[in-house]
Protein backbone atom coordinates (compact mmCIF):
# COMPACT_ATOMS: atom_id res chain seq x y z
CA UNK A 1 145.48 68.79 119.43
CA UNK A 2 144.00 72.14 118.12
CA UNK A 3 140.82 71.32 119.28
CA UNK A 4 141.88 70.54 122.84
CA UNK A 5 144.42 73.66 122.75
CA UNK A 6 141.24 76.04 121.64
CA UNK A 7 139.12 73.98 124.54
CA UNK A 8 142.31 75.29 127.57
CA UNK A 9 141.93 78.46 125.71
CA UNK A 10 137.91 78.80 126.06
CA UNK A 11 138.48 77.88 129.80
CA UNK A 12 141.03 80.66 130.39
CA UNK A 13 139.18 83.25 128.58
CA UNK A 14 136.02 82.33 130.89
CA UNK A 15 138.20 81.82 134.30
CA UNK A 16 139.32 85.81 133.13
CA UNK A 17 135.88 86.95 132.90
CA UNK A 18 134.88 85.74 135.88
CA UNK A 19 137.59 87.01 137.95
CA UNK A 20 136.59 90.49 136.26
CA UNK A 21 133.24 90.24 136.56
CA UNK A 22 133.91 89.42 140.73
CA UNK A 23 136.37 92.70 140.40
CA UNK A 24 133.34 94.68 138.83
CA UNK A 25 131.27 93.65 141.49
CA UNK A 26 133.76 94.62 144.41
CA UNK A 27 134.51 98.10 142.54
CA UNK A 28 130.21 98.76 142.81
CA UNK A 29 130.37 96.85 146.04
CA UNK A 30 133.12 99.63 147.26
CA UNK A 31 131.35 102.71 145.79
CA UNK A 32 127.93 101.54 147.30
CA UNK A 33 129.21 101.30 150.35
CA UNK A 34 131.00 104.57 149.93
CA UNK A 35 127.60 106.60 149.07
CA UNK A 36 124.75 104.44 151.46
CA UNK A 37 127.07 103.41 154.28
CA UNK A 38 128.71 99.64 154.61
CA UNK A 39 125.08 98.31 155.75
CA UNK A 40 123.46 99.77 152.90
CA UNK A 41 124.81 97.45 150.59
CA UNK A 42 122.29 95.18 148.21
CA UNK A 43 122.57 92.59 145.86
CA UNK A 44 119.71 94.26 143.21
CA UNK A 45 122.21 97.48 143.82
CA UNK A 46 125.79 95.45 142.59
CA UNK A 47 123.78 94.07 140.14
CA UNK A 48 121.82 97.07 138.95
CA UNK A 49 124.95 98.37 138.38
CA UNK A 50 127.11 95.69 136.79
CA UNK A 51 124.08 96.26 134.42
CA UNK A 52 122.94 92.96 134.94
CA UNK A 53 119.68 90.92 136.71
CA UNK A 54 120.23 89.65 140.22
CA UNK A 55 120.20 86.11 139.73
CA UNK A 56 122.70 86.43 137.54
CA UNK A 57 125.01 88.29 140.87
CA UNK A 58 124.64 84.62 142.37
CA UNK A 59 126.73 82.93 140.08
CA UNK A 60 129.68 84.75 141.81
CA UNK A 61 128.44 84.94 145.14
CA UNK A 62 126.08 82.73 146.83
CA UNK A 63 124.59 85.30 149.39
CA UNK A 64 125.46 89.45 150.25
CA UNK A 65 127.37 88.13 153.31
CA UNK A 66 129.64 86.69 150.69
CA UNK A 67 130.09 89.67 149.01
CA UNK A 68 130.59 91.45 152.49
CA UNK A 69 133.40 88.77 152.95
CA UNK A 70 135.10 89.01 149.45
CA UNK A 71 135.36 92.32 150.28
CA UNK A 72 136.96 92.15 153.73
CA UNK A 73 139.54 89.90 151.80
CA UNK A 74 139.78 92.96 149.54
CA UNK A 75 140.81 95.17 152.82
CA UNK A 76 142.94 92.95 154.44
CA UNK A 77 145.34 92.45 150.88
CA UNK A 78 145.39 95.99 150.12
CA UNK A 79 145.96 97.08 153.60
CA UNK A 80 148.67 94.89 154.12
CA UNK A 81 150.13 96.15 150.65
CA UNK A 82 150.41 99.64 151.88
CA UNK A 83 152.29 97.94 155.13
CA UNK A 84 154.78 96.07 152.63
CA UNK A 85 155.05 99.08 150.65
CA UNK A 86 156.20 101.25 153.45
CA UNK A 87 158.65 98.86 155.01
CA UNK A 88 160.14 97.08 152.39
CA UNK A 89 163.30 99.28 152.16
CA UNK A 90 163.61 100.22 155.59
CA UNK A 91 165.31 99.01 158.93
CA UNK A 92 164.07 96.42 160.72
CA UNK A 93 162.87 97.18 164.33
CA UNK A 94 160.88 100.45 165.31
CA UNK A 95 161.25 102.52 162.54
CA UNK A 96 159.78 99.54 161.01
CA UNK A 97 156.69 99.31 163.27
CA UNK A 98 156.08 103.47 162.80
CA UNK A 99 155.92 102.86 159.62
CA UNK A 100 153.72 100.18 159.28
CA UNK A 101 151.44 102.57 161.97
CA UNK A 102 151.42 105.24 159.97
CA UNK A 103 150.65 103.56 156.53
CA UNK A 104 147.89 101.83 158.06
CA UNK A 105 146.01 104.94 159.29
CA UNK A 106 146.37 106.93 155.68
CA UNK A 107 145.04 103.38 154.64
CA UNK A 108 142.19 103.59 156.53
CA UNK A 109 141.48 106.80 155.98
CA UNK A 110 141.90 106.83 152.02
CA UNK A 111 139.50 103.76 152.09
CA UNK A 112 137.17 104.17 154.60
CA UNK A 113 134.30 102.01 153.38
CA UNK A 114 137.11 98.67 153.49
CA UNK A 115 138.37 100.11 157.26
CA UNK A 116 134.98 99.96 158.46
CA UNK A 117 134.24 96.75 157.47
CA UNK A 118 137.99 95.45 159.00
CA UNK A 119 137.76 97.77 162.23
CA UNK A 120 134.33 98.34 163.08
CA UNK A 121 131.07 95.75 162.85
CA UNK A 122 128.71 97.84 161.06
CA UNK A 123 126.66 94.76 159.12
CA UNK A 124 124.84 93.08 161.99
CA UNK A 125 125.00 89.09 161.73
CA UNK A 126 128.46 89.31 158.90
CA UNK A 127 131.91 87.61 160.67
CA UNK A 128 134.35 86.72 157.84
CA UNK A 129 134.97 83.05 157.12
CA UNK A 130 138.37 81.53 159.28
CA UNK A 131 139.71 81.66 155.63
CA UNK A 132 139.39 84.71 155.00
CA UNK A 133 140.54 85.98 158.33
CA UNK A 134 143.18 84.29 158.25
CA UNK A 135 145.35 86.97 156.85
CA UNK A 136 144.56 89.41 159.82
CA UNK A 137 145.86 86.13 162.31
CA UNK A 138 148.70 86.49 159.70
CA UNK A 139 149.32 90.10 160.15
CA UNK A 140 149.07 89.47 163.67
CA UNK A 141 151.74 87.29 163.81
CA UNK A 142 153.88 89.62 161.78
CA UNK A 143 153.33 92.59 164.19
CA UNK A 144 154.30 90.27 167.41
CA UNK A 145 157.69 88.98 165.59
CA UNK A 146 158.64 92.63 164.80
CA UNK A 147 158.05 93.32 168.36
CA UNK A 148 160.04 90.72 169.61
CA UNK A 149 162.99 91.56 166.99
CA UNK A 150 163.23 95.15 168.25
CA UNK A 151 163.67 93.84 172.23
CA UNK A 152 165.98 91.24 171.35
CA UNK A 153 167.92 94.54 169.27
CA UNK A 154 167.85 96.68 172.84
CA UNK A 155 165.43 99.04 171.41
CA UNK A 156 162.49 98.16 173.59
CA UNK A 157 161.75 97.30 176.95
CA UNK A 158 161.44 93.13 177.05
CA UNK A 159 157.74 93.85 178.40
CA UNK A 160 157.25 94.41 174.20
CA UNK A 161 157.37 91.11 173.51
CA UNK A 162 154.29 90.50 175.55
CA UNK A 163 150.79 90.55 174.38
CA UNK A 164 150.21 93.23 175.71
CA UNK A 165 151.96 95.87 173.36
CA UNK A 166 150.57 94.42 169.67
CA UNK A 167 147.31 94.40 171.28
CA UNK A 168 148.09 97.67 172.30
CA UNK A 169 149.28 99.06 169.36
CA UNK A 170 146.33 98.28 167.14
CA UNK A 171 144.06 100.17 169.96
CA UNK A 172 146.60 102.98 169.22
CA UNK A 173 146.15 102.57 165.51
CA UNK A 174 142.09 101.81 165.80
CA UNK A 175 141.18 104.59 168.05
CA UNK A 176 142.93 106.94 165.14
CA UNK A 177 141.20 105.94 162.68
CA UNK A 178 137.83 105.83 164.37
CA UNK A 179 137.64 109.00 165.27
CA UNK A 180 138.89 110.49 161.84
CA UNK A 181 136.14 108.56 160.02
CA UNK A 182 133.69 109.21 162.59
CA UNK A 183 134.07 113.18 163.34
CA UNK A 184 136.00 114.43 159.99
CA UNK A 185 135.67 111.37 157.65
CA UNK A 186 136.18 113.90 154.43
CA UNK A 187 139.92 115.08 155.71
CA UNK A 188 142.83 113.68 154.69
CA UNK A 189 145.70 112.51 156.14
CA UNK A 190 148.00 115.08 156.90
CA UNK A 191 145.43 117.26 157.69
CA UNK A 192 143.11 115.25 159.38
CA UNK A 193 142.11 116.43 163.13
CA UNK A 194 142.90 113.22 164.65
CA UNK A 195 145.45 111.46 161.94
CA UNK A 196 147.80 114.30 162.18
CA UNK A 197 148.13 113.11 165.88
CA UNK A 198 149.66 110.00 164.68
CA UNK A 199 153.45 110.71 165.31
CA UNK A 200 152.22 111.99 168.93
CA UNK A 201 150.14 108.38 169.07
CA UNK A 202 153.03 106.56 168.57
CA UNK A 203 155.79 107.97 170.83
CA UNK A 204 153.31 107.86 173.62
CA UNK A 205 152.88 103.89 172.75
CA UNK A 206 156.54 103.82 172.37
CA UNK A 207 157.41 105.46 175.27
CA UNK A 208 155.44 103.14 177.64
CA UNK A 209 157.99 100.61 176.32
CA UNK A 210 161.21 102.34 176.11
CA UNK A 211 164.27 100.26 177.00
CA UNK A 212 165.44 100.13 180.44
CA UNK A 213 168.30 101.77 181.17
CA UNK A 214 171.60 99.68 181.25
CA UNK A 215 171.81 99.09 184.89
CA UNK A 216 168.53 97.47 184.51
CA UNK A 217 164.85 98.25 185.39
CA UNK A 218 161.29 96.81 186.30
CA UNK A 219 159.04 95.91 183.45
CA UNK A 220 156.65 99.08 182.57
CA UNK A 221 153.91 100.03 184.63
């Protein structure tokens, strides 16, 4: 029985490391990317710098695209923990939506080697796996049901439950972000020359769908 227990806890101890060692990896992964750009990312680098030899790097993943897709994983969980953070307490409907908006750009822009790799397609040949992306189809869904819960509460116009407007909201959200990270990438923020249009962004999206009046109006042009 001891033997056995002390086998479980040999097992756990190594399932740990590993997990920490793939977390080490990320980390350098992360901060490479950060200093050489999200294509100038190398196995010999993660390695060099978990202070280990490459071949040992595939023991945890098979091939760089697998790192590249471990670490889009790593965007789409923390991004969509900043979204849960800033709407967990609040209304539903769209205060709700703002908010998710806006905690997705200071995301982005806070972590802009992870929003490259989610919103841009800088490592030629690298798709994540349908496993992986099957968060964002997640997310997706998320962002349509809001929409749809804040027409059937009056507050937008029923063409919101289309599409159309999630689509459109993300090119809101996108177009943001790229142009922070690609004209002023070391701003913040608040302070940022494009994210401090946010609030303008959004009632311009929001205003395209504004409820119809109550006698009753055409769909949005």
């Amino acid at each position: 029985m001891a033997r056995a227990y002390s086998q479980v806890l040999g097992t756990d101890r190594r399932v740990l490391r590993r997990r920490q060692t793939i977390e080490e990896a990320l980390d350098a992964a992360v901060a490479i990317m950060e200093q050489a750009g999200v294509g100038g990312l190398s196995m010999s680098e993660i390695a060099r710098r978990l202070g280990m030899r490459q071949p040992s790097l595939y023991k945890y993943f098979p091939s760089l695209h697998a790192v590249y897709d471990a670490l889009f994983a790593r965007g789409l969980e923390r991004s969509g923990a900043a979204i849960r953070a800033a709407v967990e307490d609040g209304p539903r409907g769209v205060v709700t939506i703002r908010a998710a908006g806006r905690a997705l750009v200071r995301w982005a822009v806070e972590n802009p080697a992870l929003a490259q790799l989610l919103y841009w397609r800088p490592v030629p040949g690298f798709a994540p796996t349908a496993a992986t992306f099957a968060a964002s189809v997640e997310q997706m869904d998320q962002l349509r049901a809001a929409f749809a819960a804040a027409v059937r509460a009056g507050e937008l116009h029923p063409g919101a439950a289309s599409a159309e407007a999630p689509r459109l909201f993300t090119i809101v959200l996108s177009g943001l972000i790229s142009q922070q990270m690609a004209n002023e990438p070391a701003a913040d923020y608040g302070t940022g020359m494009f994210t401090s249009l946010t609030e303008a962004a959004l009632e311009m999206f929001f205003a395209r769908y504004a409820p119809p009046p109550r006698t009753g109006a055409g769909p949005p042009a």
